[in-house]
Protein backbone atom coordinates (compact mmCIF):
# COMPACT_ATOMS: atom_id res chain seq x y z
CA UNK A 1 0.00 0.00 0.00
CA UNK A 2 1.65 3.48 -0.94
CA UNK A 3 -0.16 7.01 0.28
CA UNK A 4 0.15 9.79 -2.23
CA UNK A 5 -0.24 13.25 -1.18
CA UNK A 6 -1.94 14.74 -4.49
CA UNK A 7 -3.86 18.04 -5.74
CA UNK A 8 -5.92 19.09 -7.99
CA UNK A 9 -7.10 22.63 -9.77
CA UNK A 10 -10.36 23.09 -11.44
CA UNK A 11 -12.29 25.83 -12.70
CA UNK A 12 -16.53 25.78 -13.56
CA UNK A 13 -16.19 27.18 -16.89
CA UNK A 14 -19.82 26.60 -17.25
CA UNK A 15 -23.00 25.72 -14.85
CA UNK A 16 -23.30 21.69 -15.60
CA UNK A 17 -22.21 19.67 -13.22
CA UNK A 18 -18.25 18.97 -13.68
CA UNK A 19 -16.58 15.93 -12.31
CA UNK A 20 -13.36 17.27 -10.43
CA UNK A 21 -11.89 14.13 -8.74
CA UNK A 22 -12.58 10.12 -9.62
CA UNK A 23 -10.98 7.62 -7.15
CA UNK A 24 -8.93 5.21 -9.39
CA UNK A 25 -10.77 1.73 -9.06
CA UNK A 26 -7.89 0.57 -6.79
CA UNK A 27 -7.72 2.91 -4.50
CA UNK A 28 -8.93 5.17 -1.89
CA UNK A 29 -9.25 8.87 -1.35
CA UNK A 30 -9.57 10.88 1.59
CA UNK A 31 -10.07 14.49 0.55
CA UNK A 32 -9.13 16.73 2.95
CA UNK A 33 -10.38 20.11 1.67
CA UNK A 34 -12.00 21.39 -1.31
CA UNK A 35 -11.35 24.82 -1.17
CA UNK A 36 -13.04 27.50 -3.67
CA UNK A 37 -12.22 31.10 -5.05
CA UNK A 38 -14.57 33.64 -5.84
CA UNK A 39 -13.18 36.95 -7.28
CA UNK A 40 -15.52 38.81 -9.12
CA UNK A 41 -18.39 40.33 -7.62
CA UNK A 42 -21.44 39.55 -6.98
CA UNK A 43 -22.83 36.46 -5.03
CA UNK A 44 -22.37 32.63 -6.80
CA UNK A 45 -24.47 29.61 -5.26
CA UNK A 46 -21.89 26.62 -5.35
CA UNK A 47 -22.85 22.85 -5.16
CA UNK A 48 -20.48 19.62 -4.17
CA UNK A 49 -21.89 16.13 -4.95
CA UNK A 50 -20.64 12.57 -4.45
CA UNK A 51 -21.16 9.91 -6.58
CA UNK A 52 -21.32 6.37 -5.61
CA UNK A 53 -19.97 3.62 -7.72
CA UNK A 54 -22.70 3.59 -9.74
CA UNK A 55 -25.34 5.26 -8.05
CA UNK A 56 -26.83 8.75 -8.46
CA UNK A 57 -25.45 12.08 -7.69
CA UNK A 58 -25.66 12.99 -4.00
CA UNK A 59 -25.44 16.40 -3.00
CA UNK A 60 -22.51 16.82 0.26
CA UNK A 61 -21.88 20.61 0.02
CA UNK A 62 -23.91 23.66 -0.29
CA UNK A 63 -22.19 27.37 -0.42
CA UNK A 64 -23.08 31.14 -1.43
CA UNK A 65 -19.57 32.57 -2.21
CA UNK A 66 -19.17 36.36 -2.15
CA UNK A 67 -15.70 37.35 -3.38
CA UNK A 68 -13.07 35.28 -1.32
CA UNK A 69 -12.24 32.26 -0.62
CA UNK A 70 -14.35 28.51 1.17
CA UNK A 71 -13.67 25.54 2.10
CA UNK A 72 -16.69 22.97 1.15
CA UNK A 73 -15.20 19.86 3.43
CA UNK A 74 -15.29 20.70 6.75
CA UNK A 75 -12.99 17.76 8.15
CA UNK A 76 -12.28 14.92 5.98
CA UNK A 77 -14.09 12.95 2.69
CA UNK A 78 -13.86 9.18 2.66
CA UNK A 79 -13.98 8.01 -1.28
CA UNK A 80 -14.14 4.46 -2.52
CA UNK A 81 -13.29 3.43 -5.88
CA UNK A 82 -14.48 4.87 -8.58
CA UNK A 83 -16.36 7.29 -6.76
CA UNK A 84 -16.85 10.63 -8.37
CA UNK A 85 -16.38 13.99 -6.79
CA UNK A 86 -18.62 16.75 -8.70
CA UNK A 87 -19.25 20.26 -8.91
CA UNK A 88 -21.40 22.77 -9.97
CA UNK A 89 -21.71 26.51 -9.89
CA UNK A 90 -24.70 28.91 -10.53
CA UNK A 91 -22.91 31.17 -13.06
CA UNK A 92 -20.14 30.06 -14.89
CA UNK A 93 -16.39 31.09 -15.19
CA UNK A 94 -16.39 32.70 -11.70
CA UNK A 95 -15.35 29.67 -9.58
CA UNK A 96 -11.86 27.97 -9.40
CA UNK A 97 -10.73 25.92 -6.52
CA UNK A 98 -7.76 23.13 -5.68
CA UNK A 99 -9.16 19.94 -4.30
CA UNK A 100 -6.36 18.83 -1.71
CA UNK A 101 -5.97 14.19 -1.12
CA UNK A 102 -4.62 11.09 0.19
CA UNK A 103 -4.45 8.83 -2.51
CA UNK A 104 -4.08 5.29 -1.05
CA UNK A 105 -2.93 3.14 -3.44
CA UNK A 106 -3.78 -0.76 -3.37
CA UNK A 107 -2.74 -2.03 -6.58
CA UNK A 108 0.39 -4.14 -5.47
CA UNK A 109 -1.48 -5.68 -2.17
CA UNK A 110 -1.95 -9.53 -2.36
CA UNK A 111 -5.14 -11.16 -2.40
């Protein structure tokens, strides 16, 4: 078993819902912050949801960013494999973010 320290950037270029992290089929993730930027102005609803292997989107976050900066997991996020970690923001283009992991790899463990 190895443990990867890993991030990732993303920016919402549009309003879908974006997938931002997948947990590799052998592995596990545990995220331990999402964190979000808001520059411009105004006021932009954002949205984090978890996929199950799967299942259906469910809905783990829930934010109104002014300008500045949030953090959408409070202490840690467990993720299986192939879960899916998604986002989605009211106007498009305004949000960027890093999505900071422990990637636990279990590809070279026996049975």
């Amino acid at each position: 078993m190895t443990i990867r320290y890993k991030s990732d950037t993303f920016d919402l270029t549009t309003t879908n819902v974006t997938t931002i992290l997948t947990c590799p089929s052998d592995a596990t993730i545990i995220v331990k912050s999402l964190q979000t930027s808001h520059q411009a102005g105004g006021t932009v609803v954002v949205d984090a949801f978890i996929q199950k292997s799967g299942g259906s989107d469910v809905e783990i976050a829930h934010d109104s960013l002014s300008a500045g900066f949030s953090n959408l997991v409070l202490s840690s996020l467990n993720m299986e494999a192939s879960d899916i970690l998604k986002m989605q923001a009211g106007t498009a283009n305004e949000i960027t973010g890093v999505v900071s992991y422990a990637l636990i790899d279990r590809s070279q463990e026996n049975g």
